[in-house]
Protein backbone atom coordinates (compact mmCIF):
# COMPACT_ATOMS: atom_id res chain seq x y z
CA UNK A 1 0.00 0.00 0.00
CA UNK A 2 1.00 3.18 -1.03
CA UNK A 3 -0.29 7.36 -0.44
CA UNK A 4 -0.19 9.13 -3.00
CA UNK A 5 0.15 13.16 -3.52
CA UNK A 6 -1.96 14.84 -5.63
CA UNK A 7 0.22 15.56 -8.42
CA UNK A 8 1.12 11.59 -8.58
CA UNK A 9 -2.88 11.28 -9.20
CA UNK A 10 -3.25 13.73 -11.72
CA UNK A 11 0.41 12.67 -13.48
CA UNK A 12 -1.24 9.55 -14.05
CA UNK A 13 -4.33 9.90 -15.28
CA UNK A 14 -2.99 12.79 -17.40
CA UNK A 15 0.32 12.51 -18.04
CA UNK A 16 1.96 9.15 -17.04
CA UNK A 17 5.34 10.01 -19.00
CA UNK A 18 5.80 12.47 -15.88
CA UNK A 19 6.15 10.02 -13.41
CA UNK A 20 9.46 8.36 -12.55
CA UNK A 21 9.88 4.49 -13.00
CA UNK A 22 10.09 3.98 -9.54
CA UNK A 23 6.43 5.82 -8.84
CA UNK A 24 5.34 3.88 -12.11
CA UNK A 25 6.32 0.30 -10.51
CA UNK A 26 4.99 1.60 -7.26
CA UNK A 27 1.65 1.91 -8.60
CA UNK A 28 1.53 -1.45 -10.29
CA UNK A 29 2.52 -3.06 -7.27
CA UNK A 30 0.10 -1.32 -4.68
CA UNK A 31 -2.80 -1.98 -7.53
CA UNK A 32 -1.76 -5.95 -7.78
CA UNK A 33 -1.65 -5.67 -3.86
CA UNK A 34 -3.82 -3.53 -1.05
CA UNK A 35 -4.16 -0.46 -3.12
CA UNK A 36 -3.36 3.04 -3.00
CA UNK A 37 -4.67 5.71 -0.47
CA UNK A 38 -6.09 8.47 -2.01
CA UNK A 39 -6.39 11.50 0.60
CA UNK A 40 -9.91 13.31 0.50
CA UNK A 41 -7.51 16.71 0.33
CA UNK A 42 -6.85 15.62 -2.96
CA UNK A 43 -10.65 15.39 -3.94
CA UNK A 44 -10.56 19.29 -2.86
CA UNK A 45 -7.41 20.07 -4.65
CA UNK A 46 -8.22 18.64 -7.90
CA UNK A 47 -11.69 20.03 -7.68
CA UNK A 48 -9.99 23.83 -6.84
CA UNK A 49 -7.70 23.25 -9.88
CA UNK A 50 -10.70 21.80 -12.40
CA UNK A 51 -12.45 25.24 -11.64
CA UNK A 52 -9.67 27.71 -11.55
CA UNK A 53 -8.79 26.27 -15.20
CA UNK A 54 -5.02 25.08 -14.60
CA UNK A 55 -5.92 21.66 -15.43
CA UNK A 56 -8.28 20.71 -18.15
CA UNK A 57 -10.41 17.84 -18.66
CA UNK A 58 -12.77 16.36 -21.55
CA UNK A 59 -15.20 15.28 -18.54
CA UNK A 60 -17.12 17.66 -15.83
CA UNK A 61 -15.16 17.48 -12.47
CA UNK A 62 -17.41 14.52 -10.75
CA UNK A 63 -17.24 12.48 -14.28
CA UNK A 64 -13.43 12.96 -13.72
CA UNK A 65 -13.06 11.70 -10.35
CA UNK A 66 -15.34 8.72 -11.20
CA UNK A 67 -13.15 7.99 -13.66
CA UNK A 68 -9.59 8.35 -11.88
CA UNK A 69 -11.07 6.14 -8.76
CA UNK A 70 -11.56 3.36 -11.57
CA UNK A 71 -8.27 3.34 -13.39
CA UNK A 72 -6.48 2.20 -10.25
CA UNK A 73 -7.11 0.43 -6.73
CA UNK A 74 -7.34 3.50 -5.27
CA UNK A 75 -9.17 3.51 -1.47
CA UNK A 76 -9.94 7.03 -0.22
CA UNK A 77 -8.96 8.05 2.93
CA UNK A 78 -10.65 10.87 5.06
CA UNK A 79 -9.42 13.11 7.62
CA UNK A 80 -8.91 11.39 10.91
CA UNK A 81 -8.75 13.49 14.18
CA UNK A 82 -5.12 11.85 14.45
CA UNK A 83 -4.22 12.98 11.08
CA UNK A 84 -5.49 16.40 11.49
CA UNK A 85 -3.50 16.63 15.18
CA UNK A 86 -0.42 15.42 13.38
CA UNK A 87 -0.49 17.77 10.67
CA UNK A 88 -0.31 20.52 12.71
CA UNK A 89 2.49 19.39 14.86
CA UNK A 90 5.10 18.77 11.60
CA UNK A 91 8.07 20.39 11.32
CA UNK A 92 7.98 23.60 9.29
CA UNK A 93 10.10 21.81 6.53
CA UNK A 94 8.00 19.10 5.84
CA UNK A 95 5.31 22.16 3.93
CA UNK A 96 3.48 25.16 4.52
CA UNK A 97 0.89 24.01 2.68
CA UNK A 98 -2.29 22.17 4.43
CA UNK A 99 -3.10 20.07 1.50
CA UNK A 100 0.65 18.38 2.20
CA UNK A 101 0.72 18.52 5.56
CA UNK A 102 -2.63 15.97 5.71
CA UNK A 103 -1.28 14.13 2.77
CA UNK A 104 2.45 14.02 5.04
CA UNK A 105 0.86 13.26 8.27
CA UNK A 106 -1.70 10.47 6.35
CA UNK A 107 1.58 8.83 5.44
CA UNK A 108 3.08 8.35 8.90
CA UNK A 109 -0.15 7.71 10.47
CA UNK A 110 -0.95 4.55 8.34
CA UNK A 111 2.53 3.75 8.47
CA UNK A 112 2.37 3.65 4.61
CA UNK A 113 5.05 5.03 2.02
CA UNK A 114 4.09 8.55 0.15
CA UNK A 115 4.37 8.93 -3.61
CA UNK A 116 5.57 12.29 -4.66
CA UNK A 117 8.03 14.43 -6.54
CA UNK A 118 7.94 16.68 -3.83
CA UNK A 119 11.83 17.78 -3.48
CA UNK A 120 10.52 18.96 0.33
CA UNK A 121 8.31 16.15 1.43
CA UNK A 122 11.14 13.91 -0.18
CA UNK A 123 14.06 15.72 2.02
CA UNK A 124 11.83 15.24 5.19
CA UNK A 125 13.26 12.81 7.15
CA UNK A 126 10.15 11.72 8.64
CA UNK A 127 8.28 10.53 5.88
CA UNK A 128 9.29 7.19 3.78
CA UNK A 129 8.61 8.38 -0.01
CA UNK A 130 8.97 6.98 -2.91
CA UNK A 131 10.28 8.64 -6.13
C-alpha cells in the first residue's frame, strides 16, 4: 500500500510520461496488492484546480473523479482526528501548505510510504517516499 500526492494522481491519469519508474512500478505493485490511499484533500485540490482552469479535462469534475477512482485500486482516505493533530504538529520543513501537511501526516499515520516528486516532502526525514 502506497499514499499518493496529488500531483502523482493527476500525473497519471494525465500525463503518465511524468512520473518516474520507480512511482510507475509503485503503482503497479500497490494496484496488484492492497491499493493506494487516495487522501480526500486531494478530492478538494483537484476540484480547486478543475475550476480555476489550470488543469483541463474532456469530462465535468465529478465524471473525472469517477473515472480516476476506476483506473487504479485506489481507497480514499478521510481526515482522521489523528491525522489532522499530526499535521499541525510537523516540522515547518516538511510544507506550509495544508493540502501536504494531511497528505504528510496520512503517510506516517498509516505507516504507509508517500508517492511524490515533492523535493521537500522527499528531504523530510520523517516521511518514507517513494520517487
Amino acid at each position: 500500500m502506497i499514499v499518493v500526492d496529488t500531483h502523482v494522481i493527476l500525473w497519471d491519469a494525465l500525463k503518465p510520461e511524468l512520473l518516474s519508474t520507480h512511482a510507475k512500478e509503485a503503482i503497479a505493485r500497490a494496484n496488484q496488492e492492497d491499493g493506494i490511499i487516495f487522501c480526500d484533500i486531494s478530492l478538494w485540490e483537484i476540484a480547486m484546480l478543475v475550476q480555476k482552469g489550470r488543469i483541463s479535462v474532456a469530462a465535468s469534475y465529478l465524471e473525472f473523479i469517477k473515472l480516476i477512482f476506476a483506473s487504479n485500486q485506489y481507497k480514499l482516505q478521510g481526515i482522521t482526528p489523528e491525522i489532522a493533530e499530526l499535521s499541525t504538529q510537523l516540522p515547518e520543513d516538511i510544507n506550509k501548505d495544508p493540502a501536504d501537511r494531511i497528505i504528510a501526516a496520512t503517510s506516517i499515520i498509516r505507516k504507509t510510504p508517500l508517492l511524490t516528486a515533492d523535493s521537500n516532502l522527499r528531504q523530510a526525514g520523517m516521511l518514507t517516499t517513494i520517487w
